[in-house]
N, C-alpha and C. Protein backbone atom coordinates (compact mmCIF):
# COMPACT_ATOMS: atom_id res chain seq x y z
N UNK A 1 -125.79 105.50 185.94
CA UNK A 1 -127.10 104.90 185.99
C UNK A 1 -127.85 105.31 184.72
N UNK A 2 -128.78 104.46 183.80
CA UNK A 2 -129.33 104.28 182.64
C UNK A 2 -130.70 103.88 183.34
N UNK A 3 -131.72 104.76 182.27
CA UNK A 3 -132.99 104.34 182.29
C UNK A 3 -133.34 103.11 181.56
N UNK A 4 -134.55 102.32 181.95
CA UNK A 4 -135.08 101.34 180.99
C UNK A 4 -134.68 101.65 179.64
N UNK A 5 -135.47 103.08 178.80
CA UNK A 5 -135.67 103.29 177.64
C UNK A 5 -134.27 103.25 176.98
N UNK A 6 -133.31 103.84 177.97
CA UNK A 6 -131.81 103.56 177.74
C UNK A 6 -131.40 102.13 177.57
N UNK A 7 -131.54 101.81 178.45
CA UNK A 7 -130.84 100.13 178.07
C UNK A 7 -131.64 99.52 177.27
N UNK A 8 -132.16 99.19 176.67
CA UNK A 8 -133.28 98.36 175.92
C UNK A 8 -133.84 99.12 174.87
N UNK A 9 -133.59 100.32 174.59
CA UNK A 9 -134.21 100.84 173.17
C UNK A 9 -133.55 102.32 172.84
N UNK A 10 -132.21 101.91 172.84
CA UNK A 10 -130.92 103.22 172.43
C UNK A 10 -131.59 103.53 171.36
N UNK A 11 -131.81 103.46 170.54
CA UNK A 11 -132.00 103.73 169.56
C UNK A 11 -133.30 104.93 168.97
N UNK A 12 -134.56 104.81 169.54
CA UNK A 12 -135.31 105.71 170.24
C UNK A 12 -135.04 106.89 170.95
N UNK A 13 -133.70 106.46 172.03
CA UNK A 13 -133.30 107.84 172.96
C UNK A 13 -133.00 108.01 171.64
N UNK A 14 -131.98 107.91 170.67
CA UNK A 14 -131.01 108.75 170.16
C UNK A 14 -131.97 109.78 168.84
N UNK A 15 -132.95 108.75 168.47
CA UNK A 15 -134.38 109.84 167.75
C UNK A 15 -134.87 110.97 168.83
N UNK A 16 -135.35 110.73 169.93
CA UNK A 16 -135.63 111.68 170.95
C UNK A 16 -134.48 113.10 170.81
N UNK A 17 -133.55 112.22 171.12
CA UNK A 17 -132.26 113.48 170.95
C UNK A 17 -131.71 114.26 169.87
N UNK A 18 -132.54 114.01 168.72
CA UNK A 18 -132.35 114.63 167.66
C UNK A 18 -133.87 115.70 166.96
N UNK A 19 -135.04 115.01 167.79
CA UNK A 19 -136.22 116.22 167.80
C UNK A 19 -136.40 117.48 168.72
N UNK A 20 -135.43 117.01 169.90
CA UNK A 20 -135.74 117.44 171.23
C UNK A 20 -135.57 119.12 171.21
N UNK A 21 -136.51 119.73 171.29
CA UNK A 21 -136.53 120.90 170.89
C UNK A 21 -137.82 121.53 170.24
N UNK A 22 -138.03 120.99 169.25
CA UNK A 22 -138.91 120.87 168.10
C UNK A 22 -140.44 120.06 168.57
N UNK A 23 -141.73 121.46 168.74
CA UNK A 23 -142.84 120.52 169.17
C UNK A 23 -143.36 119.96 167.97
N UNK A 24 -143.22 120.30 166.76
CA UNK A 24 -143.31 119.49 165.34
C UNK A 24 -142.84 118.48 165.58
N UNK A 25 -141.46 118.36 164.94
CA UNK A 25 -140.90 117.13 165.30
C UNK A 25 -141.08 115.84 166.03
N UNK A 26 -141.53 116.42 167.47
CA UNK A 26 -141.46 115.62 168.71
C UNK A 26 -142.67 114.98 168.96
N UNK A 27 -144.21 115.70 168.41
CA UNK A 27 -145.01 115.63 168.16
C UNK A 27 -145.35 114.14 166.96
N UNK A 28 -144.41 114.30 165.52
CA UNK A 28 -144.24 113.50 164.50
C UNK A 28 -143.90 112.24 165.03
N UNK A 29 -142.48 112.64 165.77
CA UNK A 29 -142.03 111.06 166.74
C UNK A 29 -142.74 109.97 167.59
N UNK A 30 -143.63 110.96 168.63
CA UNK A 30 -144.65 110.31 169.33
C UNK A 30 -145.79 109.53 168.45
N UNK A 31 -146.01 109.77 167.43
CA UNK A 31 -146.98 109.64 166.70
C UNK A 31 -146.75 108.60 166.00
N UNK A 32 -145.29 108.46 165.34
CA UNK A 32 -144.71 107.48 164.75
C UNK A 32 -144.64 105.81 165.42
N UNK A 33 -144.18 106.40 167.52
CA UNK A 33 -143.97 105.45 168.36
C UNK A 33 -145.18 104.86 168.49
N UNK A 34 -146.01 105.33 168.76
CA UNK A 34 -147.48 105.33 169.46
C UNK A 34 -148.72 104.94 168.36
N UNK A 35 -148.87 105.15 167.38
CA UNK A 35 -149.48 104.64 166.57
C UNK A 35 -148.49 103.60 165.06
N UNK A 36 -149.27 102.53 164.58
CA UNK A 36 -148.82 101.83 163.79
C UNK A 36 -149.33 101.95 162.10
N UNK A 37 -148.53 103.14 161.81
CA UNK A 37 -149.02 103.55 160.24
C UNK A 37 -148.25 102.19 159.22
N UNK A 38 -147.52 101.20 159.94
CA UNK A 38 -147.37 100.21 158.90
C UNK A 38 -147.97 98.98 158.50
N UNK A 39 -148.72 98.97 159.44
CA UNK A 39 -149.36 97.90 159.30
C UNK A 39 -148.85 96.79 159.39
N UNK A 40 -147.53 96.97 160.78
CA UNK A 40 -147.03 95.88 161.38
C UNK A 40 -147.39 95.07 162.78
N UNK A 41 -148.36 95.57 163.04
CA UNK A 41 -148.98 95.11 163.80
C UNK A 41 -148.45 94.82 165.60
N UNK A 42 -147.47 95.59 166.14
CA UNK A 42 -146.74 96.23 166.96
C UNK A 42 -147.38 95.89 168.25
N UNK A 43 -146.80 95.06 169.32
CA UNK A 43 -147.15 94.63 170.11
C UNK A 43 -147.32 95.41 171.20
N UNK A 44 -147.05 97.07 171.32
CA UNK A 44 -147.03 97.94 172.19
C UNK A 44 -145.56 97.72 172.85
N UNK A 45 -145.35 98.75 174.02
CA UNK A 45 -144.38 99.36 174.71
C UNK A 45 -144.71 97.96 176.44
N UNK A 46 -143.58 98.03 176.68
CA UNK A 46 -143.80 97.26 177.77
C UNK A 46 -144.26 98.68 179.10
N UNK A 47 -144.73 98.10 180.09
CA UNK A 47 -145.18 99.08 181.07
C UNK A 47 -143.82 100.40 181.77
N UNK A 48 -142.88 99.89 181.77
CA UNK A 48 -141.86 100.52 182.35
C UNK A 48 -141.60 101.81 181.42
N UNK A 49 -141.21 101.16 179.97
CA UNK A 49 -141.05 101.51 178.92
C UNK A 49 -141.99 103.04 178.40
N UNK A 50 -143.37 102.57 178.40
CA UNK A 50 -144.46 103.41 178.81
C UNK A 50 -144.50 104.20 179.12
N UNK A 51 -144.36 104.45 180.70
CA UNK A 51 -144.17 105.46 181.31
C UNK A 51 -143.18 106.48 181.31
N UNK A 52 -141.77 106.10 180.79
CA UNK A 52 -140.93 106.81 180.41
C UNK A 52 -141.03 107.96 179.35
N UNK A 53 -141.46 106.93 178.29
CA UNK A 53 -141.91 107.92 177.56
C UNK A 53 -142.86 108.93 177.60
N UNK A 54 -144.07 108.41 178.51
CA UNK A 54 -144.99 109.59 178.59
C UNK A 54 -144.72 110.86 179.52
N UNK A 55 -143.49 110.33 180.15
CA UNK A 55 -142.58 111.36 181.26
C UNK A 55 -142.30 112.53 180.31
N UNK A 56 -141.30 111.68 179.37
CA UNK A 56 -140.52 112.43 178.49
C UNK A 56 -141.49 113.53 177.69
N UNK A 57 -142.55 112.77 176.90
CA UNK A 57 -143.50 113.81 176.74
C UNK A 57 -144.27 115.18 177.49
N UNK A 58 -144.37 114.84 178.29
CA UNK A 58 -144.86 115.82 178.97
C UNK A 58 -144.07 116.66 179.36
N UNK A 59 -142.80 116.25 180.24
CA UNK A 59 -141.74 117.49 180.07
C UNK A 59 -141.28 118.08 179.01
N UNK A 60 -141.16 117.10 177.56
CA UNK A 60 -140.92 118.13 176.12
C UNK A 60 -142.14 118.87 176.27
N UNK A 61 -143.54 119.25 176.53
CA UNK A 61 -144.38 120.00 176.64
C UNK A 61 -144.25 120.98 177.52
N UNK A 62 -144.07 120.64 178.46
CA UNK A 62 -143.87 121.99 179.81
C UNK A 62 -142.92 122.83 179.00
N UNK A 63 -141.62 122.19 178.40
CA UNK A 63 -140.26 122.79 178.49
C UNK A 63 -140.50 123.41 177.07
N UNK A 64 -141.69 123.11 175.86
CA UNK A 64 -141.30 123.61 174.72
C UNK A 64 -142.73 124.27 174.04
N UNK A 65 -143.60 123.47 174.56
CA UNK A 65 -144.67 123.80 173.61
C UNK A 65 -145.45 125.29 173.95
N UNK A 66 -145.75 126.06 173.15
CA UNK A 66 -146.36 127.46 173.33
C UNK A 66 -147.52 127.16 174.00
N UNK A 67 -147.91 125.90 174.31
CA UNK A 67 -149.73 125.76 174.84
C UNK A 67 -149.25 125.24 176.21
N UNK A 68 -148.33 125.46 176.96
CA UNK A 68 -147.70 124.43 177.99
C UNK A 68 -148.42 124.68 178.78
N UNK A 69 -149.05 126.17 179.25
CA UNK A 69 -149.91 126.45 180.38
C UNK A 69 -151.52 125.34 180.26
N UNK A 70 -152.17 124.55 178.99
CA UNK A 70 -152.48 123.81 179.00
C UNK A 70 -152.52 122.78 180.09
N UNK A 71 -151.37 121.73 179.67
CA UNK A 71 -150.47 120.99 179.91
C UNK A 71 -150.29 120.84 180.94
N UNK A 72 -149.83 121.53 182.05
CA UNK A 72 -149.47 121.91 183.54
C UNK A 72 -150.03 121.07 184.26
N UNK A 73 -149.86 119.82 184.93
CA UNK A 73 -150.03 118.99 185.91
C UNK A 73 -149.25 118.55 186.24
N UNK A 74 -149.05 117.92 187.25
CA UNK A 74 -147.86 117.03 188.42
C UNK A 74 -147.53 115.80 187.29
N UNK A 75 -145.99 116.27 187.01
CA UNK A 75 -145.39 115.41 186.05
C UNK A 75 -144.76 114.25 187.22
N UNK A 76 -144.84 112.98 187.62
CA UNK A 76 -144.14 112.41 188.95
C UNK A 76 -142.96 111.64 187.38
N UNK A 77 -141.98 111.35 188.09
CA UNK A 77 -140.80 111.37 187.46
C UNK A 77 -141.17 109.19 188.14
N UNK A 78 -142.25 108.71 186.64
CA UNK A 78 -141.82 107.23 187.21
C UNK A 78 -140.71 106.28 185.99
N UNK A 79 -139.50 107.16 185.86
CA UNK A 79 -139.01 106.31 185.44
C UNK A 79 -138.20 104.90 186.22
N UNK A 80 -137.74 104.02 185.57
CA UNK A 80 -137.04 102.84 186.29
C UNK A 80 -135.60 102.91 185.89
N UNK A 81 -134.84 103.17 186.85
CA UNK A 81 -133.20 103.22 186.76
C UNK A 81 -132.93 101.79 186.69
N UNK A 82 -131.48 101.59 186.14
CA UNK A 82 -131.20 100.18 186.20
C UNK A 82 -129.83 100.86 186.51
């Protein structure tokens, strides 16, 4: 079983899987996804899509960042399996 972000945007997991660790990094990535420094004008993340990622974020926070006690709220796990 594969998540949305899996089937439909490999390419992303496989950036994820190469910061994952790193709150620099991971931090840079989100930033990259989430805002449009090209001035391509980026139609956003579909809703499913969305949420995955903001999953993913927040557990790279619990699991890495020195400020995690911050952070600390009920992460609900809404990703969509396919």
């Amino acid at each position: 079983m594969i998540s949305i972000l899996e089937a439909h945007y490999g390419h992303i997991v496989e950036r994820l899987l190469k910061c994952w660790g790193s709150p620099a990094e991971f931090s840079d990535l989100f930033d990259d996804l989430f805002f449009d420094t090209r001035a391509t004008h980026r139609s956003g993340w579909p809703d499913d899509v969305l949420a995955e990622l903001q999953f993913l974020q927040k557990l790279h926070e619990l699991a890495y960042d020195t400020n995690a006690e911050a952070v600390v709220e009920e992460v609900a796990d809404d990703i969509k399996w396919v």
